[in-house]
Structure formats: structure tokens, C-alpha cells
C-alpha atoms as a PDB file:
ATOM      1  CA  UNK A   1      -8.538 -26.731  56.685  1.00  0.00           C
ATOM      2  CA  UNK A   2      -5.421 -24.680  56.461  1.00  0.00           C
ATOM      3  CA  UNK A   3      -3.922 -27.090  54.231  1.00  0.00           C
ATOM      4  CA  UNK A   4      -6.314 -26.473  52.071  1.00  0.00           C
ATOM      5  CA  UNK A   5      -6.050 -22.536  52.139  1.00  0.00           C
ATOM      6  CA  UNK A   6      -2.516 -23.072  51.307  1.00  0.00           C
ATOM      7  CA  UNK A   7      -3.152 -25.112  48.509  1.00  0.00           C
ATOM      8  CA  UNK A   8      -5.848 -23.174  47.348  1.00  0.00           C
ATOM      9  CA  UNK A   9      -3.553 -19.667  47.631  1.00  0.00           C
ATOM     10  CA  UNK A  10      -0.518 -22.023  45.476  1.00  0.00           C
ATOM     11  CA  UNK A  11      -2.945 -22.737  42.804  1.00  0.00           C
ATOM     12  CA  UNK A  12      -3.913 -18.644  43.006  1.00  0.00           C
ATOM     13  CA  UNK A  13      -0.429 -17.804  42.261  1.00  0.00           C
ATOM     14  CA  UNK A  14       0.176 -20.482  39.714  1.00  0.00           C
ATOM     15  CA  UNK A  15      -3.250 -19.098  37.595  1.00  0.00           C
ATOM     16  CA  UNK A  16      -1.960 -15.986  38.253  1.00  0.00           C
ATOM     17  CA  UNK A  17       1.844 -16.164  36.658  1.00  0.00           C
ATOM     18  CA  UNK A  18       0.979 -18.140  34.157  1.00  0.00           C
ATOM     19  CA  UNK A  19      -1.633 -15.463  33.189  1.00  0.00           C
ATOM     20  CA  UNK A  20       1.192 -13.020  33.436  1.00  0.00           C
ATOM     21  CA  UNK A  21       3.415 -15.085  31.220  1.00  0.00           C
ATOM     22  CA  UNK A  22       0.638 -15.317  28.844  1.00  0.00           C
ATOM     23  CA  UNK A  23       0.705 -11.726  28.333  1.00  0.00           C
ATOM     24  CA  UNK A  24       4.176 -11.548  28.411  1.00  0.00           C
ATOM     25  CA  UNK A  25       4.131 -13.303  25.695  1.00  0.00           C
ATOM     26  CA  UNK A  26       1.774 -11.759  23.657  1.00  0.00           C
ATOM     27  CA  UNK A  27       2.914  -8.208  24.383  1.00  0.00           C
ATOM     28  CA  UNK A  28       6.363  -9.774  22.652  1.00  0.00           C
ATOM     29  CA  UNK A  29       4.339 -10.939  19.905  1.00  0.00           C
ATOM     30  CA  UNK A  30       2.775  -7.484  19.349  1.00  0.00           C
ATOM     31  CA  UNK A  31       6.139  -5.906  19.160  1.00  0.00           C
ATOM     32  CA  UNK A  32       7.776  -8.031  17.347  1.00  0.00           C
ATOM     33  CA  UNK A  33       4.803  -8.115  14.891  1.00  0.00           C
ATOM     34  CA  UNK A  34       4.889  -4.128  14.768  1.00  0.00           C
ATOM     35  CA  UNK A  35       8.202  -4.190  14.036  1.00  0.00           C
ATOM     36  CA  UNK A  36       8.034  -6.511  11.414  1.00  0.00           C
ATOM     37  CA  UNK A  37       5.090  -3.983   9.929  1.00  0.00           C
ATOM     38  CA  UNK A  38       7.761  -1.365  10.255  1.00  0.00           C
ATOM     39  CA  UNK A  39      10.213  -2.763   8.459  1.00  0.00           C
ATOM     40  CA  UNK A  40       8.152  -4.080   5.492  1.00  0.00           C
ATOM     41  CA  UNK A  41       6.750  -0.087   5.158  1.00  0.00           C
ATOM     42  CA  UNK A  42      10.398   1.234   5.489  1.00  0.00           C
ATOM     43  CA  UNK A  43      11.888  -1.566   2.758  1.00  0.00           C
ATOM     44  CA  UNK A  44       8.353  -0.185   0.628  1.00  0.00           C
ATOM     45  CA  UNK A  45       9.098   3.718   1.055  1.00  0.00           C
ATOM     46  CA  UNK A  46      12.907   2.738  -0.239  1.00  0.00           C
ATOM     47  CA  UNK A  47      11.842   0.624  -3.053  1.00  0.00           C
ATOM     48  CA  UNK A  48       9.577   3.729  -4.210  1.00  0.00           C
ATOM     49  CA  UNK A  49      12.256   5.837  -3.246  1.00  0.00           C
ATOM     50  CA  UNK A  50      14.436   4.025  -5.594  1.00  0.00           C
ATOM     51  CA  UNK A  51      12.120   3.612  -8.815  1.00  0.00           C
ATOM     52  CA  UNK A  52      11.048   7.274  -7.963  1.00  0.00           C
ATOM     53  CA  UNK A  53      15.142   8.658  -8.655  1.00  0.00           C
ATOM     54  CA  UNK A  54      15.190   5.873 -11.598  1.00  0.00           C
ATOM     55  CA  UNK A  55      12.262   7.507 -12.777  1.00  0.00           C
ATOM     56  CA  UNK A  56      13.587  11.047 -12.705  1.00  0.00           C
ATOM     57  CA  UNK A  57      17.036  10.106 -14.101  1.00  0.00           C
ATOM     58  CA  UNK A  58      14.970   8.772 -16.721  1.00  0.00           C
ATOM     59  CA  UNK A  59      13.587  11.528 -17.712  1.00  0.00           C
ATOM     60  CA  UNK A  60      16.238  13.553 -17.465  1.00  0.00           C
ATOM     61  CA  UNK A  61      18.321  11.382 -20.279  1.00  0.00           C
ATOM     62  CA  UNK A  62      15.405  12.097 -22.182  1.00  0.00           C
ATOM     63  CA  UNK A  63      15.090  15.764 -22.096  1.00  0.00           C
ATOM     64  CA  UNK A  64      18.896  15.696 -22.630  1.00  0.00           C
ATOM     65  CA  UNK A  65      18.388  13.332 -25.870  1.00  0.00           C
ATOM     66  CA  UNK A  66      15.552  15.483 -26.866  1.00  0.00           C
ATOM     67  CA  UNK A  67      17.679  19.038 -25.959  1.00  0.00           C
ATOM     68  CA  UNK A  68      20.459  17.664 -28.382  1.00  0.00           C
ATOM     69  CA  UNK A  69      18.297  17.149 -31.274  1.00  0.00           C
ATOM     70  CA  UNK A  70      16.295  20.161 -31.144  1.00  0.00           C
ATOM     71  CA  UNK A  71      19.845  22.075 -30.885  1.00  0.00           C
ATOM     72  CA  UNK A  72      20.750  19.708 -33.950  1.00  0.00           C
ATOM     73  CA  UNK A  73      18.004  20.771 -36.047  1.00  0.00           C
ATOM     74  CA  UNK A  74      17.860  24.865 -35.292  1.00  0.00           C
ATOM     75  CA  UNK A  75      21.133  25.797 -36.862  1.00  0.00           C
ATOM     76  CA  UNK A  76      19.509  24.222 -40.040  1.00  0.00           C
ATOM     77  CA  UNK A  77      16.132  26.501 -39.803  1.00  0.00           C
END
């Protein structure tokens, strides 16, 4: 009878730590998915980052283009 007691408490603590290596294991997997997430949306907000100052510089060469024809063509009016 105590035998099986014992056994019975061993099998207990064997459920139980392999439970608690289960969700060891996905706790991990939740970080490491979350910070996966985080990089992807930080490499995102610097790729818009970067097309956003491309953008601007853009139009900045333009209005300069644009400001040195206009002053081209006013001495002439």
C-alpha cells in the first residue's frame, strides 16, 4: 500500500513538471514571438521613415527646380 502512494505521489510530480515545462516553453514561445512582432513593426516604421525623408527631399529638388525657373522667367516679364 505505501508503495503504491509513493509511486502514485512520483507520477504526481512527474505530470506536474512536465506541465511546468510545457509552459515554460510556451511562455518562451510567446516572447520570442512578440519580439519577433516587434521587430518586424520597428524595421516597418524605418522603412516608412525612410521613403517618408526620400519623399520630402523629393519635393524639395522640385520646388528648388521649379524656384529657379520661375526666377528665370521674371526678369524677362
Amino acid at each position: 500500500m505505501c508503495r503504491e502512494g509513493v509511486e502514485e505521489e512520483e507520477e504526481e510530480e512527474e505530470e506536474e513538471e512536465e506541465e511546468e515545462e510545457e509552459e515554460e516553453e510556451e511562455k518562451e514561445e510567446e516572447e520570442k514571438e512578440e519580439k519577433e512582432k516587434e521587430e518586424e513593426e520597428k524595421e516597418e516604421k524605418e522603412e516608412e521613415e525612410k521613403e517618408e525623408e526620400e519623399e520630402k527631399e523629393e519635393e524639395e529638388k522640385e520646388e528648388e527646380e521649379e524656384g529657379e525657373e520661375e526666377e528665370g522667367r521674371e526678369p524677362g516679364i
